[in-house]
PDB file of N, CA and C in Angstrom:
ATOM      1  N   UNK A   1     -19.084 -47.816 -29.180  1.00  0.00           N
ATOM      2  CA  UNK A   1     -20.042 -47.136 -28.343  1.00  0.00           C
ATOM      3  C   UNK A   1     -19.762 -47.432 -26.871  1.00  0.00           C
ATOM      4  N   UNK A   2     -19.416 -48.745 -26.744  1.00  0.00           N
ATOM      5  CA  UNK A   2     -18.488 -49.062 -25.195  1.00  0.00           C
ATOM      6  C   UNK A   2     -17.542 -47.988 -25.030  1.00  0.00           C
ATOM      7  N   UNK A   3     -16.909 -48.088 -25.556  1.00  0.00           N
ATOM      8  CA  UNK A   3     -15.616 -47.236 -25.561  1.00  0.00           C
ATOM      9  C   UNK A   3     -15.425 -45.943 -24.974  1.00  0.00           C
ATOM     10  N   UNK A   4     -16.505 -45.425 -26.109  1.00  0.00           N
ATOM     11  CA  UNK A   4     -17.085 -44.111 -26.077  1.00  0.00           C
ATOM     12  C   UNK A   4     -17.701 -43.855 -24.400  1.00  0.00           C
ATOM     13  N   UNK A   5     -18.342 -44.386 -23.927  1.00  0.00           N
ATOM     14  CA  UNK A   5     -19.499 -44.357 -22.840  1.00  0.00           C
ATOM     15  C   UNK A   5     -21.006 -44.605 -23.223  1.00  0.00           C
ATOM     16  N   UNK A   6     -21.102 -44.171 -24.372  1.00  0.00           N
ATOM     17  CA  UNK A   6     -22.712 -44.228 -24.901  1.00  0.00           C
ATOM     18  C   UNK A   6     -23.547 -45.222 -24.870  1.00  0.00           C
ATOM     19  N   UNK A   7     -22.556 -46.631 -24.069  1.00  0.00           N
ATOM     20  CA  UNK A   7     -23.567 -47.714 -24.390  1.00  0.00           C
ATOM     21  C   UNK A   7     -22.455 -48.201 -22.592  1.00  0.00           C
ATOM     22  N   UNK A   8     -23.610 -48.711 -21.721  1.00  0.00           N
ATOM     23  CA  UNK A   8     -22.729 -49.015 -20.683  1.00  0.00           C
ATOM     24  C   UNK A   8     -23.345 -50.275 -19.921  1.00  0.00           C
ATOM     25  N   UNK A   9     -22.988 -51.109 -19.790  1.00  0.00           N
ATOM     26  CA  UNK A   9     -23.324 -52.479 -19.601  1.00  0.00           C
ATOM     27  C   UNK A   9     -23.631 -52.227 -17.670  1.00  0.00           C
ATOM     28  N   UNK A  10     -24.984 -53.146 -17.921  1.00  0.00           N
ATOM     29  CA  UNK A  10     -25.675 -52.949 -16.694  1.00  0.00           C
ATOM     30  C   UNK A  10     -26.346 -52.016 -16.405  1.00  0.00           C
ATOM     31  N   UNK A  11     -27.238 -51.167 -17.624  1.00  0.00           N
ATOM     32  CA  UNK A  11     -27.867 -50.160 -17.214  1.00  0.00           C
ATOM     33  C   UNK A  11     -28.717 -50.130 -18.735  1.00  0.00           C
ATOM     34  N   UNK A  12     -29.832 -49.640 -19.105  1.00  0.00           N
ATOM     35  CA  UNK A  12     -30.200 -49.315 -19.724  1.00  0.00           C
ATOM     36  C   UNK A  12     -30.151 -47.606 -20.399  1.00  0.00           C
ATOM     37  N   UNK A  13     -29.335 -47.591 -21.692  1.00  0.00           N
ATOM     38  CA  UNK A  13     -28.786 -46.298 -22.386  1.00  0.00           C
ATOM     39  C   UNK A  13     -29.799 -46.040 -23.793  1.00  0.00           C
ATOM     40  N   UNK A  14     -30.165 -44.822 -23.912  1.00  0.00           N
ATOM     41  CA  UNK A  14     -30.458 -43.976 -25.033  1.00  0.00           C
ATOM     42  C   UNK A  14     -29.549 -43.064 -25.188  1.00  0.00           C
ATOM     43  N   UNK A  15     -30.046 -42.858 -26.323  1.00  0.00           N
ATOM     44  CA  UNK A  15     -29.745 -41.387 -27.400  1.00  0.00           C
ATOM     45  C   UNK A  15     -29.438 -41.349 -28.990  1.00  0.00           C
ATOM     46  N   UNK A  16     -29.010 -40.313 -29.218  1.00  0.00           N
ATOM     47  CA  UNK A  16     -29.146 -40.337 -30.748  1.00  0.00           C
ATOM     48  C   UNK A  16     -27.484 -40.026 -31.110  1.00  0.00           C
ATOM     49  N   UNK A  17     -27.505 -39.994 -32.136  1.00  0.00           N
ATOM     50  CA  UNK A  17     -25.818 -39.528 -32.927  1.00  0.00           C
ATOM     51  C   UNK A  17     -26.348 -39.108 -34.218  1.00  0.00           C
ATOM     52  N   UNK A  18     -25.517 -38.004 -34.287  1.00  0.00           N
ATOM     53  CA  UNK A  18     -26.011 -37.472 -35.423  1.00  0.00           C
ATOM     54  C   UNK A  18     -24.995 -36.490 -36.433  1.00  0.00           C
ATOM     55  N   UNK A  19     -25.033 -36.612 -37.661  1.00  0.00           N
ATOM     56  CA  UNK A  19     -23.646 -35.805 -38.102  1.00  0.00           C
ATOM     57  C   UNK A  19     -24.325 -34.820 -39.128  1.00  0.00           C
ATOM     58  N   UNK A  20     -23.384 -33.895 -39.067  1.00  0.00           N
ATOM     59  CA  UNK A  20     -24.062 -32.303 -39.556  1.00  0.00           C
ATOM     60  C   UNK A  20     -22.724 -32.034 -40.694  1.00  0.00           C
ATOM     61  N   UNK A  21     -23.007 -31.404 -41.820  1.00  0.00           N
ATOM     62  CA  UNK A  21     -22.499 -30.556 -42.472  1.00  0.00           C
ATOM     63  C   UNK A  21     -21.784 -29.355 -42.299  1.00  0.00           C
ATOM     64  N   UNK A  22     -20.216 -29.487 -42.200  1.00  0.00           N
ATOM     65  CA  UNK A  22     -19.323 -28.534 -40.702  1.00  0.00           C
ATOM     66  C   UNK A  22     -19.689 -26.749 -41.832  1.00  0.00           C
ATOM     67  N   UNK A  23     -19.914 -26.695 -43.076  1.00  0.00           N
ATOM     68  CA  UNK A  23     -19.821 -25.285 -43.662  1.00  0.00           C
ATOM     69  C   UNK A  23     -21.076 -25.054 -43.760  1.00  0.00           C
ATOM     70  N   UNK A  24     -22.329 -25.555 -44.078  1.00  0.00           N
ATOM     71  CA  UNK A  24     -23.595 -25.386 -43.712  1.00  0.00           C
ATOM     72  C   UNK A  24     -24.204 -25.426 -42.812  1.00  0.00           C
ATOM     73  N   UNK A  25     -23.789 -25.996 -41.439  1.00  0.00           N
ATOM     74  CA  UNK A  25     -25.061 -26.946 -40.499  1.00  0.00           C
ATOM     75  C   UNK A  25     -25.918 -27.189 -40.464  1.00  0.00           C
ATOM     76  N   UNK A  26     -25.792 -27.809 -41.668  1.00  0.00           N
ATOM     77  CA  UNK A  26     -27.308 -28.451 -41.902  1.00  0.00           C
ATOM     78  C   UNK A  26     -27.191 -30.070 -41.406  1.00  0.00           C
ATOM     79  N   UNK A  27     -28.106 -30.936 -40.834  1.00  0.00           N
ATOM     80  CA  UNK A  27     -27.998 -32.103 -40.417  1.00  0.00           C
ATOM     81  C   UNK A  27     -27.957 -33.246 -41.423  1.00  0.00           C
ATOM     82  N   UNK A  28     -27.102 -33.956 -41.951  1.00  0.00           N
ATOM     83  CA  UNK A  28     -26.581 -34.954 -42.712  1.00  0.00           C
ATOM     84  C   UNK A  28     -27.708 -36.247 -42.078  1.00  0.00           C
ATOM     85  N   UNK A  29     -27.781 -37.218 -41.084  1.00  0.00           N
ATOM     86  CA  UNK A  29     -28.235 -37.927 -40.894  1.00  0.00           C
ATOM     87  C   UNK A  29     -28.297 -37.689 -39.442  1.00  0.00           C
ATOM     88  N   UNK A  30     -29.015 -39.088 -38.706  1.00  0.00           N
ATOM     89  CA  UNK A  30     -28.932 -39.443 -37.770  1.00  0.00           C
ATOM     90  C   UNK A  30     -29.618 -40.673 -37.483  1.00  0.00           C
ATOM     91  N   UNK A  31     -28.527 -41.144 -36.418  1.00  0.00           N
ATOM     92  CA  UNK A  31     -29.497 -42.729 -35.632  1.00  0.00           C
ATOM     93  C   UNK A  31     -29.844 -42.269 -34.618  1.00  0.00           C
ATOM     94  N   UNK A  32     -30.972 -43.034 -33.980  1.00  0.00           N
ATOM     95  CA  UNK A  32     -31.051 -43.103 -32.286  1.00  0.00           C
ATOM     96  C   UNK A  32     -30.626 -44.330 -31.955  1.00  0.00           C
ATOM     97  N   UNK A  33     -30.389 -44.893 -30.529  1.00  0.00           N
ATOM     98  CA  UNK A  33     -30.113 -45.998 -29.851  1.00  0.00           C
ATOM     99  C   UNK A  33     -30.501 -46.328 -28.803  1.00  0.00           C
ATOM    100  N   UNK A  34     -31.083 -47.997 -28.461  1.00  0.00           N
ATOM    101  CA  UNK A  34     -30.982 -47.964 -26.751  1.00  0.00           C
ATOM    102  C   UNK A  34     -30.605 -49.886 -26.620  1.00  0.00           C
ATOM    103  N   UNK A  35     -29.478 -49.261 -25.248  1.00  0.00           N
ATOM    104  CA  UNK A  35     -28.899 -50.467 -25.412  1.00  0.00           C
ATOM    105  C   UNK A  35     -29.436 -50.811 -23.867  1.00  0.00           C
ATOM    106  N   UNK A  36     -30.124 -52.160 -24.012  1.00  0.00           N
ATOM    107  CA  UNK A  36     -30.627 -53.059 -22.639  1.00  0.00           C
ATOM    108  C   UNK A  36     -29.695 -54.219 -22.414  1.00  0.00           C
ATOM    109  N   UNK A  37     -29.023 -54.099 -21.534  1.00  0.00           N
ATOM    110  CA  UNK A  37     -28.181 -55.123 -20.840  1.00  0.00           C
ATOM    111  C   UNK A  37     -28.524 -55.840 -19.642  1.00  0.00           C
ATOM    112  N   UNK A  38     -27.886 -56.784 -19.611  1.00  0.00           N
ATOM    113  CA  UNK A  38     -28.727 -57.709 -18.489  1.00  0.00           C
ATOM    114  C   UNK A  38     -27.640 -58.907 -18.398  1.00  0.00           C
ATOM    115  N   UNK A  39     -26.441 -58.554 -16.768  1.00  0.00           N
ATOM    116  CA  UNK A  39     -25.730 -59.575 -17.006  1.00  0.00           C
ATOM    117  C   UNK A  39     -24.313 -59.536 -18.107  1.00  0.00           C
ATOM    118  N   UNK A  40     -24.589 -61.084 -19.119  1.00  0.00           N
ATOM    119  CA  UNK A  40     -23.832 -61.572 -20.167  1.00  0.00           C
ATOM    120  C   UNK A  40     -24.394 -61.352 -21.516  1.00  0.00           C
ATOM    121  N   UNK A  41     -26.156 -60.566 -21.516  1.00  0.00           N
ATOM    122  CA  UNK A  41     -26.890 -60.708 -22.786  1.00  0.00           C
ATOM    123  C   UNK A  41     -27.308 -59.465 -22.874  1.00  0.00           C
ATOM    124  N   UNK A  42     -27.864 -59.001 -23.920  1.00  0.00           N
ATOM    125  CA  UNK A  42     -28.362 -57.732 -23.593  1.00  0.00           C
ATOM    126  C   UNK A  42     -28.641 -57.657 -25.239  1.00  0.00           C
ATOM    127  N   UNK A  43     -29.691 -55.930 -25.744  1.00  0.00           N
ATOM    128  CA  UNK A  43     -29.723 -55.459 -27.063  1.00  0.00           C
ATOM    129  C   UNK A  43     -29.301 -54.117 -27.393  1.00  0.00           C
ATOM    130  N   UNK A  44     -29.784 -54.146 -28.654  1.00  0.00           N
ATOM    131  CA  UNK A  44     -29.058 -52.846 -29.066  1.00  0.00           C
ATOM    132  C   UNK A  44     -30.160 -52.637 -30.446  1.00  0.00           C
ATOM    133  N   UNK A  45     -30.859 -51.519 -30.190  1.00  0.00           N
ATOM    134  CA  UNK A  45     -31.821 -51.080 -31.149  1.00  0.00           C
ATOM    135  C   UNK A  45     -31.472 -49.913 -31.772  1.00  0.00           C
ATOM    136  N   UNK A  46     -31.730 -49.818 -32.878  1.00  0.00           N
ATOM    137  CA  UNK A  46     -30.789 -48.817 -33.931  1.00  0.00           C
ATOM    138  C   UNK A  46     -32.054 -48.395 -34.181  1.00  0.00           C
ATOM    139  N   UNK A  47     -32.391 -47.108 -34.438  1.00  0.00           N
ATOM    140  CA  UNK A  47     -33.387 -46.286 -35.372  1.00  0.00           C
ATOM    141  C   UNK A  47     -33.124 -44.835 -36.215  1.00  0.00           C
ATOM    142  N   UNK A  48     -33.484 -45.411 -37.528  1.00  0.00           N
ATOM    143  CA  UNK A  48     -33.026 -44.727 -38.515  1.00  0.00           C
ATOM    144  C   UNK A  48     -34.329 -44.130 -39.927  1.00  0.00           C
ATOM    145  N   UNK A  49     -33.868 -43.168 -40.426  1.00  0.00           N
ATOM    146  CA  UNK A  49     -34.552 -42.963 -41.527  1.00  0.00           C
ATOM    147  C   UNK A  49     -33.753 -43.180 -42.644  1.00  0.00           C
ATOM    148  N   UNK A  50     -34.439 -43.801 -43.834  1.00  0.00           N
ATOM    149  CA  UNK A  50     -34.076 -44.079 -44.850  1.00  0.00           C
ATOM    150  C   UNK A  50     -34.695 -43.360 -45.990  1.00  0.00           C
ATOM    151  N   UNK A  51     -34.152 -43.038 -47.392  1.00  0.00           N
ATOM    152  CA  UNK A  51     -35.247 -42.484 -48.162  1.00  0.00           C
ATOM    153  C   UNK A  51     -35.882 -43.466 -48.812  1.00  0.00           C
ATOM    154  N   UNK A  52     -37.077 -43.033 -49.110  1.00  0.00           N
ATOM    155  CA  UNK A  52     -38.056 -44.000 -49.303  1.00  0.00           C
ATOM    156  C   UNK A  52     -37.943 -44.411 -51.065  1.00  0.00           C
ATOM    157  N   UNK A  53     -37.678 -43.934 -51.596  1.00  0.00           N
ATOM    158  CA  UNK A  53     -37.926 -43.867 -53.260  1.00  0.00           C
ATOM    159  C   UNK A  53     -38.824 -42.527 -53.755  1.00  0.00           C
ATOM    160  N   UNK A  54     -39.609 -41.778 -52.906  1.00  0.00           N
ATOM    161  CA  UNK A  54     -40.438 -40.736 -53.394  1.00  0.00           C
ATOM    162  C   UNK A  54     -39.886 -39.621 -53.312  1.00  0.00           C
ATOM    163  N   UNK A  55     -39.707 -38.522 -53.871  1.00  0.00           N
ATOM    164  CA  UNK A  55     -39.325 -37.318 -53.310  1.00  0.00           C
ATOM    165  C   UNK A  55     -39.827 -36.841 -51.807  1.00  0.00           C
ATOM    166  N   UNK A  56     -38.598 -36.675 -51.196  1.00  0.00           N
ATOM    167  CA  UNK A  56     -39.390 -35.875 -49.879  1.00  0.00           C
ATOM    168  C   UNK A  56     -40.018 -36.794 -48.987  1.00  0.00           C
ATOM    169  N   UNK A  57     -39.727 -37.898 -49.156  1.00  0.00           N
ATOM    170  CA  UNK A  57     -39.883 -39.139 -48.395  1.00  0.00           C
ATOM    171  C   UNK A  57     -39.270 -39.528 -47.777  1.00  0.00           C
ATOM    172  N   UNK A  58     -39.296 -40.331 -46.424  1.00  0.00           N
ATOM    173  CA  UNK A  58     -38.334 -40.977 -45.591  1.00  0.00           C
ATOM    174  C   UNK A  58     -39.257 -42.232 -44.991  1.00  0.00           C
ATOM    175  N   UNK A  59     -38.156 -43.755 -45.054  1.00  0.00           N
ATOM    176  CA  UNK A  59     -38.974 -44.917 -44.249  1.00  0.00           C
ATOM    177  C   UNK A  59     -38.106 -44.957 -43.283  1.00  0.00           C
ATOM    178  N   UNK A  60     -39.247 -45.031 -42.306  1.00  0.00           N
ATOM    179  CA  UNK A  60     -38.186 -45.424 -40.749  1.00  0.00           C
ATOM    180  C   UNK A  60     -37.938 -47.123 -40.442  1.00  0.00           C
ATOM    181  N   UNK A  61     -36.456 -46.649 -40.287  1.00  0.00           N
ATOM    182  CA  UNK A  61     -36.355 -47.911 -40.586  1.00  0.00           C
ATOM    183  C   UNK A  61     -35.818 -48.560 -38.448  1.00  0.00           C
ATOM    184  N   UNK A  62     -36.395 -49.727 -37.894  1.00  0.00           N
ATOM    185  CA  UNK A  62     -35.578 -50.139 -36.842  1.00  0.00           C
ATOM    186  C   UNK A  62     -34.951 -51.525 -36.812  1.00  0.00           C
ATOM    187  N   UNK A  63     -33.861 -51.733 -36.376  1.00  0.00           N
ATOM    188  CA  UNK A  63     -33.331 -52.625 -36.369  1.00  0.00           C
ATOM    189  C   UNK A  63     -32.981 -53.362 -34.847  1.00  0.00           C
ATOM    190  N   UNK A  64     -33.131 -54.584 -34.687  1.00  0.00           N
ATOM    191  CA  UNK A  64     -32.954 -55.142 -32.918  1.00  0.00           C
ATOM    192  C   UNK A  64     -31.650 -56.010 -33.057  1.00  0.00           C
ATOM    193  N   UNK A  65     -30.743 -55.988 -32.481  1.00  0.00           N
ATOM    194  CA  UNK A  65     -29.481 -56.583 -32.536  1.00  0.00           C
ATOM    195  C   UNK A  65     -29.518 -57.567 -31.255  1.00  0.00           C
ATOM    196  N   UNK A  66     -29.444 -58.804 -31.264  1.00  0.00           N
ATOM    197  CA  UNK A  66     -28.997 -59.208 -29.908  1.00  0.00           C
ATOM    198  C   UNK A  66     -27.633 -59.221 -29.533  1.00  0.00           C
ATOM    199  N   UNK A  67     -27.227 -59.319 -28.262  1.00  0.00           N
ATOM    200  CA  UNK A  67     -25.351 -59.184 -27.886  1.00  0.00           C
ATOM    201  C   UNK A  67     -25.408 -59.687 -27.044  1.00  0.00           C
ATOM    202  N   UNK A  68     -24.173 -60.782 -27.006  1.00  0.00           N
ATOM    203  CA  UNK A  68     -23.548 -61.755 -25.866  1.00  0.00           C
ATOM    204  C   UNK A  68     -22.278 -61.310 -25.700  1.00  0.00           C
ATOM    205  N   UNK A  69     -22.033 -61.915 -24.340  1.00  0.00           N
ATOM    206  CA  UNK A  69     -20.676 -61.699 -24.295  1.00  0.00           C
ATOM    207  C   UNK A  69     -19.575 -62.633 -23.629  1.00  0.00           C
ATOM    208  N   UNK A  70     -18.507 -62.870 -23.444  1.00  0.00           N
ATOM    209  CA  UNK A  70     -17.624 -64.050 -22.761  1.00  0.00           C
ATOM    210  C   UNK A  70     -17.047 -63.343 -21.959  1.00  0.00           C
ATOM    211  N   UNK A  71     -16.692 -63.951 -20.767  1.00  0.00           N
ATOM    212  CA  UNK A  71     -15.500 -63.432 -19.614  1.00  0.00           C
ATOM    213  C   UNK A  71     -13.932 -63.816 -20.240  1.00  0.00           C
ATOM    214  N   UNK A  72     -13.156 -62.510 -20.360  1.00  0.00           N
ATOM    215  CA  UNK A  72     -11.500 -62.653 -20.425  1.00  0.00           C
ATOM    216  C   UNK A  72     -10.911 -62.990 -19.642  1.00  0.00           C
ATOM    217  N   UNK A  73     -10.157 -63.923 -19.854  1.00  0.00           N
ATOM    218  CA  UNK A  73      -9.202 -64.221 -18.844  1.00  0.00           C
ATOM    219  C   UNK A  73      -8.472 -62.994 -17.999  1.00  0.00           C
ATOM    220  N   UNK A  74      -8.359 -61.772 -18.172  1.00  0.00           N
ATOM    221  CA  UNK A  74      -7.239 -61.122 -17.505  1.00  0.00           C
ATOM    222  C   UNK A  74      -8.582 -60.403 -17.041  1.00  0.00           C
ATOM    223  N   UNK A  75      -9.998 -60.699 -16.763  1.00  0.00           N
ATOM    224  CA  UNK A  75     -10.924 -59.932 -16.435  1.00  0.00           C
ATOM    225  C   UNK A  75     -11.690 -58.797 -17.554  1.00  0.00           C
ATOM    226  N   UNK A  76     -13.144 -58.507 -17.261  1.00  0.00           N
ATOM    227  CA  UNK A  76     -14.029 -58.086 -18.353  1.00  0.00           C
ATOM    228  C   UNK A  76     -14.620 -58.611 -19.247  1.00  0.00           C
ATOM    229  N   UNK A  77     -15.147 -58.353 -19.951  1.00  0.00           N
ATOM    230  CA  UNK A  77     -15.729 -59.138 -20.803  1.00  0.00           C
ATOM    231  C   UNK A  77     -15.707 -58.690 -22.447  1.00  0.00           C
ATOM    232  N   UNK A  78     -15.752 -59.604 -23.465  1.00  0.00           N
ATOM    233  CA  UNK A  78     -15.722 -59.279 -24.916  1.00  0.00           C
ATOM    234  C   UNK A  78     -17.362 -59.504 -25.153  1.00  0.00           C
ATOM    235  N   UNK A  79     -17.925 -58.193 -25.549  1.00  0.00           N
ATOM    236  CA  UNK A  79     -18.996 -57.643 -26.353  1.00  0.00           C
ATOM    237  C   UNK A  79     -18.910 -58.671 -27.595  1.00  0.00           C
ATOM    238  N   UNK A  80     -20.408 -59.304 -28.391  1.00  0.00           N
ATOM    239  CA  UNK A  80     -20.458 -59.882 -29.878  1.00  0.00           C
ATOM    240  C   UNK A  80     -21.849 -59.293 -30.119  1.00  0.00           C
ATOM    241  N   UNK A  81     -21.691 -59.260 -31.358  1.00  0.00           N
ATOM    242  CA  UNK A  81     -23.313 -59.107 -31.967  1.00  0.00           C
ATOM    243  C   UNK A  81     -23.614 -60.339 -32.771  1.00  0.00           C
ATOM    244  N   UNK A  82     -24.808 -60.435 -32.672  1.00  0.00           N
ATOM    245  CA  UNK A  82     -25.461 -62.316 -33.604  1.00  0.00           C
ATOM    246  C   UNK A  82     -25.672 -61.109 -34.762  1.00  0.00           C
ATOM    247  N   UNK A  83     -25.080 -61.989 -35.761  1.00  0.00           N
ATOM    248  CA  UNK A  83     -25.230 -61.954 -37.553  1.00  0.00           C
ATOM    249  C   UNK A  83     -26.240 -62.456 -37.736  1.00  0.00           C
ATOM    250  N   UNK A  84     -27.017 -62.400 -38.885  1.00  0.00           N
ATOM    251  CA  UNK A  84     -28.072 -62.515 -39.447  1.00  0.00           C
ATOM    252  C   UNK A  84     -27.549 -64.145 -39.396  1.00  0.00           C
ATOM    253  N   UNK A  85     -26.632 -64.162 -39.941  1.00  0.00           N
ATOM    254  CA  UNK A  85     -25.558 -65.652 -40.405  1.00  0.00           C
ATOM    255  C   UNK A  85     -25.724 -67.089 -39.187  1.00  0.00           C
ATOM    256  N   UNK A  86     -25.996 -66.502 -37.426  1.00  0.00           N
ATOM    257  CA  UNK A  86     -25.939 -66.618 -36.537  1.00  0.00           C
ATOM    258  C   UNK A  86     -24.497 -67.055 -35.981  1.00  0.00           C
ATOM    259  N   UNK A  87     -23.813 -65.927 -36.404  1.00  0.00           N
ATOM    260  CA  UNK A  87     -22.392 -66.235 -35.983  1.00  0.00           C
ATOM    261  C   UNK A  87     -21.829 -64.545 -35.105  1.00  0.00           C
ATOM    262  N   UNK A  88     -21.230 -64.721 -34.684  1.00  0.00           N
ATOM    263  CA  UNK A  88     -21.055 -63.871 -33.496  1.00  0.00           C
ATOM    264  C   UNK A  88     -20.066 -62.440 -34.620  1.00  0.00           C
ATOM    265  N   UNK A  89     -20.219 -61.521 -33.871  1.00  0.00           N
ATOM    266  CA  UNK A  89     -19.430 -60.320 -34.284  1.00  0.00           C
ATOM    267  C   UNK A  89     -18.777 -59.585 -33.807  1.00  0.00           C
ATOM    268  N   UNK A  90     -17.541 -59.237 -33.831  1.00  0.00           N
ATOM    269  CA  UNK A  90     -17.103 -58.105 -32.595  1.00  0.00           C
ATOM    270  C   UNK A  90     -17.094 -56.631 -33.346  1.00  0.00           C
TER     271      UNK A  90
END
């Protein structure tokens, strides 16, 4: 999502992503996102629907990620996400 642009450190980012069915267009899923940065720390909130078990049901589901990051030696910085585990992720 760095990569991309969709998530840009030192600013606070929304939006959604969403993938569609290319011979129907009909909408397959979607997340939303908003990533708050601040510095070396920052989050990343995922929101999603899930099906619930009922017909015709959906649980919304959100998730809060925290993210650190380290300075590279050749300059910039490496993005991690904390694991449930509390061990870092790239």
């Amino acid at each position: 999502m760095l990569a991309c642009g969709s998530l840009r450190v030192g600013t606070t980012t929304t939006g959604t992503w969403q993938w569609t069915d290319t011979h129907t267009g009909k909408r397959i899923s979607a997340v939303s996102y908003r990533g708050e940065w601040s510095g070396s720390t920052g989050t990343l909130t995922l929101s999603y629907a899930l099906p619930s078990g009922e017909p015709g049901k959906r649980k919304d589901v959100t998730c809060r990620l925290a993210l650190s990051s380290i300075p590279l030696h050749y300059g910039g910085r490496r993005w991690y996400l904390h694991c449930d585990t509390n061990r870092l992720c790239s």
